[in-house]
C-alpha atoms as a PDB file:
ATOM      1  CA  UNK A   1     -41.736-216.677 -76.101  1.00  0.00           C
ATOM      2  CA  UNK A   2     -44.062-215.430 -73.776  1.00  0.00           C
ATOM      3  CA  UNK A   3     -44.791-217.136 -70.466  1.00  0.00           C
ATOM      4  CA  UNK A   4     -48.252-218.613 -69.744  1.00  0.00           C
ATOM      5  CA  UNK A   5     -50.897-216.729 -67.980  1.00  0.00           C
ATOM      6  CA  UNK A   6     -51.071-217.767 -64.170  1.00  0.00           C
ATOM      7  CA  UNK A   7     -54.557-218.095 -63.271  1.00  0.00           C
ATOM      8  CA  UNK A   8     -55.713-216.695 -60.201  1.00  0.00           C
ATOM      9  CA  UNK A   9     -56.080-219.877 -57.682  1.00  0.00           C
ATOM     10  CA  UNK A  10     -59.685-220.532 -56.705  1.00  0.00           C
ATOM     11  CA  UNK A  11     -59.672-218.964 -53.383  1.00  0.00           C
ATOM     12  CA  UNK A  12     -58.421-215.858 -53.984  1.00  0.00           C
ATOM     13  CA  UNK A  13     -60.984-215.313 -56.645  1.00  0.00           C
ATOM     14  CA  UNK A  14     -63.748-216.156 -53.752  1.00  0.00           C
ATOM     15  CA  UNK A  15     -62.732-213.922 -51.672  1.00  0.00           C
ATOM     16  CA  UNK A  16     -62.320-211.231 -54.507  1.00  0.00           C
ATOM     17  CA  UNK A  17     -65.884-211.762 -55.571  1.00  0.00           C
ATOM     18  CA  UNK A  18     -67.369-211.492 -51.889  1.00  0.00           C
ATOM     19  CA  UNK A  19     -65.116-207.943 -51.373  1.00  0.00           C
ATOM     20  CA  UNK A  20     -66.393-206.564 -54.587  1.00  0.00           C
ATOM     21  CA  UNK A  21     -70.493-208.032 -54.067  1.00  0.00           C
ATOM     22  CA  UNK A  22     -71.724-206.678 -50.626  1.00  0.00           C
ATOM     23  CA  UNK A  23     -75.609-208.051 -50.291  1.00  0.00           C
ATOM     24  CA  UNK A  24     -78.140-206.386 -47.876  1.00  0.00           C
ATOM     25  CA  UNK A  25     -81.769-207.423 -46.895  1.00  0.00           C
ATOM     26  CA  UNK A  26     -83.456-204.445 -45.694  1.00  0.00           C
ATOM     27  CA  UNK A  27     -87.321-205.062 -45.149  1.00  0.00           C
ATOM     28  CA  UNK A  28     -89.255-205.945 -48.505  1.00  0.00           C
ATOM     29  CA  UNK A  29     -86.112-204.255 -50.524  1.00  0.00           C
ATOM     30  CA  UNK A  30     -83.205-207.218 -51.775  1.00  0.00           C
ATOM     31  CA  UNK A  31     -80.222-204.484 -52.020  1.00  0.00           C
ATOM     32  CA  UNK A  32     -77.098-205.723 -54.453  1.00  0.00           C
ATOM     33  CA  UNK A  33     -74.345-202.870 -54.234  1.00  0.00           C
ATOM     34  CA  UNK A  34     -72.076-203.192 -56.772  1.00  0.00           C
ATOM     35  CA  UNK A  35     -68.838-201.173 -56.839  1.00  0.00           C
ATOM     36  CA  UNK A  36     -68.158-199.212 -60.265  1.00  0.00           C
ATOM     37  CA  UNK A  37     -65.780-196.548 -61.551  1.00  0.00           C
ATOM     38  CA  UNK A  38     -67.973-194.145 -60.537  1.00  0.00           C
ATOM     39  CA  UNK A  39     -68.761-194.779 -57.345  1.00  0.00           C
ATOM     40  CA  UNK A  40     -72.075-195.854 -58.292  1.00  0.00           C
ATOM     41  CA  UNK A  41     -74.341-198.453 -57.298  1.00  0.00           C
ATOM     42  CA  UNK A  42     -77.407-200.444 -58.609  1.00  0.00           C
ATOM     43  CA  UNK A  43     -80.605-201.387 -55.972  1.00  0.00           C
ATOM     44  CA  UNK A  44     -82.808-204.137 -57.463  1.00  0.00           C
ATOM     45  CA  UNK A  45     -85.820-204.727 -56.106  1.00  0.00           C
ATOM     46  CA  UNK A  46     -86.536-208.391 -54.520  1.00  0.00           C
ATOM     47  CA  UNK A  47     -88.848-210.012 -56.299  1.00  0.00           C
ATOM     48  CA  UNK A  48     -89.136-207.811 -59.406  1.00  0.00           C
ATOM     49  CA  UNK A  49     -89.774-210.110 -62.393  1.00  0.00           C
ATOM     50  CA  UNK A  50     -88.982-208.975 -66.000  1.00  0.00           C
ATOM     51  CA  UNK A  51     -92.773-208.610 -67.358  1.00  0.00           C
ATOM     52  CA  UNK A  52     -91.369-208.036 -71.099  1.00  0.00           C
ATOM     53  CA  UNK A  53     -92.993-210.546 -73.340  1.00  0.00           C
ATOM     54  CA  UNK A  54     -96.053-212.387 -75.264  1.00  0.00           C
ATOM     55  CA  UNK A  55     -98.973-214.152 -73.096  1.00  0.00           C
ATOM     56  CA  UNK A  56    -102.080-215.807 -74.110  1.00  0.00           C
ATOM     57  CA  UNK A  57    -105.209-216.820 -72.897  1.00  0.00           C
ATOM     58  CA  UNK A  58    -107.428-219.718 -74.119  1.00  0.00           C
ATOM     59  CA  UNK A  59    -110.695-220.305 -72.034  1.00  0.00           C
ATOM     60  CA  UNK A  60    -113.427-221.364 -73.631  1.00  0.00           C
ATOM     61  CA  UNK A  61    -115.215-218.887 -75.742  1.00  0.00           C
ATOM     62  CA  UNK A  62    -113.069-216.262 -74.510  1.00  0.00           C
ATOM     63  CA  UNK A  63    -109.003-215.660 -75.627  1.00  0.00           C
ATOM     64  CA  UNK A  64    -106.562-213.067 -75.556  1.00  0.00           C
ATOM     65  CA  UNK A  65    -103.107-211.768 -76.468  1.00  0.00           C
ATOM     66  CA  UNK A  66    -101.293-209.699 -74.221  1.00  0.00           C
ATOM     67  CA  UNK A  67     -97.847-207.725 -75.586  1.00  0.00           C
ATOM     68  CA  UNK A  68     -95.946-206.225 -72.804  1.00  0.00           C
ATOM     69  CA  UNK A  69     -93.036-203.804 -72.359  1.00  0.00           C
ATOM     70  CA  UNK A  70     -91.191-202.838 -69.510  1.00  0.00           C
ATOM     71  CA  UNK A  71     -90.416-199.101 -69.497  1.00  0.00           C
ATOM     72  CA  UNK A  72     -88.834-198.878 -66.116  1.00  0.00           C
ATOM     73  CA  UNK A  73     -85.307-197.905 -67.913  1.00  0.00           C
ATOM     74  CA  UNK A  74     -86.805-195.099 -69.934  1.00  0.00           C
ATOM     75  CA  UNK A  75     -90.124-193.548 -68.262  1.00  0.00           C
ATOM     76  CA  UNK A  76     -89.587-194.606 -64.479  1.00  0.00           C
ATOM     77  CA  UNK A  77     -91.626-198.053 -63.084  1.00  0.00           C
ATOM     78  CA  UNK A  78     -94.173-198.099 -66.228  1.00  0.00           C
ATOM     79  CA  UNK A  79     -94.907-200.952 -68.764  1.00  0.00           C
ATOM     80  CA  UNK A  80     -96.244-200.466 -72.567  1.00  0.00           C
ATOM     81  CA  UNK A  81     -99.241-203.111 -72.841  1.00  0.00           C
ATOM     82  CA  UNK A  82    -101.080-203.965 -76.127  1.00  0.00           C
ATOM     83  CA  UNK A  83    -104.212-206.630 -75.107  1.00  0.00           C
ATOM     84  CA  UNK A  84    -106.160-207.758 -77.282  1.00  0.00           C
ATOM     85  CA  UNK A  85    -109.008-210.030 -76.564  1.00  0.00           C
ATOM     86  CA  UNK A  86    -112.423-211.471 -78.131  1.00  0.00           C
ATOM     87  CA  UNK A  87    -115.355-213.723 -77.755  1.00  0.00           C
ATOM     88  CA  UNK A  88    -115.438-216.415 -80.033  1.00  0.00           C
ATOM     89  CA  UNK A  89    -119.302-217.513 -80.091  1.00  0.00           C
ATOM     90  CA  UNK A  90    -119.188-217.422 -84.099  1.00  0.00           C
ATOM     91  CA  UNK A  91    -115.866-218.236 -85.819  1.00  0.00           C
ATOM     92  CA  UNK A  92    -116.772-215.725 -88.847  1.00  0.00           C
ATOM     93  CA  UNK A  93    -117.648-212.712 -86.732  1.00  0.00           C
ATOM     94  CA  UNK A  94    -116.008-212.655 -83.256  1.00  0.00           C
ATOM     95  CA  UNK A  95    -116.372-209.991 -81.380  1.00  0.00           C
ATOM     96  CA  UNK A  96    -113.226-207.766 -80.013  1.00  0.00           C
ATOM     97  CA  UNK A  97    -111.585-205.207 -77.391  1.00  0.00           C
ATOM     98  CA  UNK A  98    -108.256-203.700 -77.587  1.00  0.00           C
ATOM     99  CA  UNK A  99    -106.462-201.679 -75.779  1.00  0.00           C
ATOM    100  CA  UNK A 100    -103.025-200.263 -76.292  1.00  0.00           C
ATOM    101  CA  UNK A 101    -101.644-198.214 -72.999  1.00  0.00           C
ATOM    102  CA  UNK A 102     -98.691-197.674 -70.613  1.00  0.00           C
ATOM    103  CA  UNK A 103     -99.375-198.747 -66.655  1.00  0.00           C
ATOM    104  CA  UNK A 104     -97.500-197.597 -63.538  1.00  0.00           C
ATOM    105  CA  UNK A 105     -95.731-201.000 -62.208  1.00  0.00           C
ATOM    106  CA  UNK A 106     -94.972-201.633 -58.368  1.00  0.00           C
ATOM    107  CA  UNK A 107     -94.100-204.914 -56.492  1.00  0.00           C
ATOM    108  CA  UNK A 108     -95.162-207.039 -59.965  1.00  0.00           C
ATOM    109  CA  UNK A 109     -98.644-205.505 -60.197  1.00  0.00           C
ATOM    110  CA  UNK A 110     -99.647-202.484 -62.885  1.00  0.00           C
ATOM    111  CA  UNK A 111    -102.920-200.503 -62.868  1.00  0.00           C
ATOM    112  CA  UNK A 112    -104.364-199.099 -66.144  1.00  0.00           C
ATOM    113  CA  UNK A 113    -107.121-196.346 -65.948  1.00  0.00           C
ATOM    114  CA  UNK A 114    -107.811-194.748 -69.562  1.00  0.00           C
ATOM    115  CA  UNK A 115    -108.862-191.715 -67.906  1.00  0.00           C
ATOM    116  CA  UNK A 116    -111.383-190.102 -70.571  1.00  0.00           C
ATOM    117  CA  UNK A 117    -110.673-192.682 -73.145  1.00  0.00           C
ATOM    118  CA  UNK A 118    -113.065-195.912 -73.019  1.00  0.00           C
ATOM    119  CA  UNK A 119    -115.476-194.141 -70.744  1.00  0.00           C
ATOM    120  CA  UNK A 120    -112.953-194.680 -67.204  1.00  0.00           C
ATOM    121  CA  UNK A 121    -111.599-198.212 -67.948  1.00  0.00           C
ATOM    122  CA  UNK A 122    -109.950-199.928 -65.377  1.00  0.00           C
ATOM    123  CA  UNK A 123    -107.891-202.599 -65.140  1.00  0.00           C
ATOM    124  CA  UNK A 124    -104.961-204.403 -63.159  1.00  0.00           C
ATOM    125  CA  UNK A 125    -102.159-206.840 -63.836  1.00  0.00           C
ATOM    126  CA  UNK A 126    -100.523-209.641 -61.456  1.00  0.00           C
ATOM    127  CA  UNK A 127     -97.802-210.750 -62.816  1.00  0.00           C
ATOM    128  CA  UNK A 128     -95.588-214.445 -61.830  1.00  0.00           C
ATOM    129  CA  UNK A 129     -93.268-216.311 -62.905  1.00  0.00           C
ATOM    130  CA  UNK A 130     -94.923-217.851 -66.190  1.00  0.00           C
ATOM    131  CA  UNK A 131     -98.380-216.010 -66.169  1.00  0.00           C
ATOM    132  CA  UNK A 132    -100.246-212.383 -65.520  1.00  0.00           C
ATOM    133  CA  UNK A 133    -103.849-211.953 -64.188  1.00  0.00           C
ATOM    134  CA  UNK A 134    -105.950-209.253 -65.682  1.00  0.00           C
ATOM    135  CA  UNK A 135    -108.385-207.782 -63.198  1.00  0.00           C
ATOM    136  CA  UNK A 136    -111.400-205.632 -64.880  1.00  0.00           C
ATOM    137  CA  UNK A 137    -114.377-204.714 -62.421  1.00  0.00           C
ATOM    138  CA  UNK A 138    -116.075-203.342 -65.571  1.00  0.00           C
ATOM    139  CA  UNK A 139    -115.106-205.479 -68.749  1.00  0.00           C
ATOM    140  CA  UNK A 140    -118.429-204.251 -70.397  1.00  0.00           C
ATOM    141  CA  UNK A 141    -116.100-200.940 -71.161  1.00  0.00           C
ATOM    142  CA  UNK A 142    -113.584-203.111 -72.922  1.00  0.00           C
ATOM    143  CA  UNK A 143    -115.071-204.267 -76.098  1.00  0.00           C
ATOM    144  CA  UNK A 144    -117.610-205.364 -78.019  1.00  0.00           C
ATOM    145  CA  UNK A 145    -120.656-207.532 -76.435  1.00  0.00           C
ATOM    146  CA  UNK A 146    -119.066-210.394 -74.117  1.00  0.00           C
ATOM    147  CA  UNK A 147    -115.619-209.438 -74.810  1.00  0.00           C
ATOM    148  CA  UNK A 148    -114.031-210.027 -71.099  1.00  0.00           C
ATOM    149  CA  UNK A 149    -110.072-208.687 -71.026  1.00  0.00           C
ATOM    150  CA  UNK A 150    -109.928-210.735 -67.474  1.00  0.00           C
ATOM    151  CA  UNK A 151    -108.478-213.694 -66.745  1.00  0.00           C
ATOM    152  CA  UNK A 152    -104.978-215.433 -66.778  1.00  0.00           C
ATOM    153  CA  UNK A 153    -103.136-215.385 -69.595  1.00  0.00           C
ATOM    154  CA  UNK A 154     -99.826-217.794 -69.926  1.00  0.00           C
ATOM    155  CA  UNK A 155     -96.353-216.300 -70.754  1.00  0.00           C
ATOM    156  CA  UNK A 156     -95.252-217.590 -74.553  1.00  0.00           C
ATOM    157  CA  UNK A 157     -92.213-215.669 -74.716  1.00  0.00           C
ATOM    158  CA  UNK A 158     -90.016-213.374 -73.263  1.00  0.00           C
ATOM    159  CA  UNK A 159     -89.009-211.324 -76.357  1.00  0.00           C
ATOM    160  CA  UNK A 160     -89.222-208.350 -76.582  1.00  0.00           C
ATOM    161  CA  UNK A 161     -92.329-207.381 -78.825  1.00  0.00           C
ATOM    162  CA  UNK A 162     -91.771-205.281 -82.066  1.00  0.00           C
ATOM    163  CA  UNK A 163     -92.898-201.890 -82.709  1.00  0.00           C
ATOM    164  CA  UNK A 164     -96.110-203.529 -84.349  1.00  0.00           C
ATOM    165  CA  UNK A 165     -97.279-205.384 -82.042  1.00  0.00           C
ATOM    166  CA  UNK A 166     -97.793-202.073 -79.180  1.00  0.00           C
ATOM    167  CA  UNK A 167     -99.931-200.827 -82.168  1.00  0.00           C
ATOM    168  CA  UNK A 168    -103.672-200.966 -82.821  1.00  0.00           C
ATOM    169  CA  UNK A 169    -104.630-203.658 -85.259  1.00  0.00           C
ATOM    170  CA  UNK A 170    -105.615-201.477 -87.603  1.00  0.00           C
ATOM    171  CA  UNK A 171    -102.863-198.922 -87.173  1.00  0.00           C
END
């Protein structure tokens, strides 16, 4: 019969745990080293939220759905972004604005500029803990007449959004 693992007593595991985690605060920058194999470690930026998910935006006449994506494992600090917006003044005929793009990501806030696509249209995201704010100095650019992209749209999920939602609706 075999004996019965010993566990290691609570202490010891502590102190393995703080030799093997070594935590540095260097100016904006939250630094977690974390020994491996390899000699490699991981940096992780303070602050850095995981914008991957589903938000949406009710306000008034005006809502929204916003699909994000964060790319910063594949393409460097980018997200994928599907919006989709509209003006609801009649329920038969609304009018719309979409956009489907990738946006550099720093610090929790993305730019968009479609370059020669949609005439130069700009457009920025805040993101927090449950929400993002879309910034548009131009939202005429965005859609059909009154169709505003800006505003605050509330995070419904953090899934991660299938390969038909980051597509044109009719796509």
């Amino acid at each position: 019969m075999k004996p019965a693992p010993t566990a290691m007593p609570l202490k010891g595991l502590c102190s393995s745990l703080i030799n093997s985690l070594i935590v540095a605060a260097a100016a904006s920058t939250l630094l977690i080293l974390v020994p491996s194999s390899a000699g490699v470690s991981k940096q992780i930026e303070k602050g850095a939220l995981n914008p991957t998910g589903k938000y949406d935006k009710e306000n008034g006449l005006h809502s929204g759905l916003l699909w994000v994506q964060d790319m910063k494992g594949k393409t460097g600090e980018t997200i994928k972004f599907h919006l989709f917006a509209q003006y609801n003044s009649d329920p038969n005929a609304p009018n719309i604005g979409e956009v489907v793009g990738t946006a550099a990501i720093k610090n929790n806030h993305a730019v968009y500029d479609s370059g020669e696509k949609m005439d130069h249209l700009k457009m920025t995201f805040d993101f927090s803990q449950e929400k993002v704010t879309i910034g548009c100095k131009e939202p005429e650019k965005f859609g059909g007449a009154h169709v505003n992209p800006t505003g605050i749209y509330k995070l419904v999920s953090h899934q991660r959004p299938k390969a038909s939602d980051m597509k044109y609706e009719d796509q």
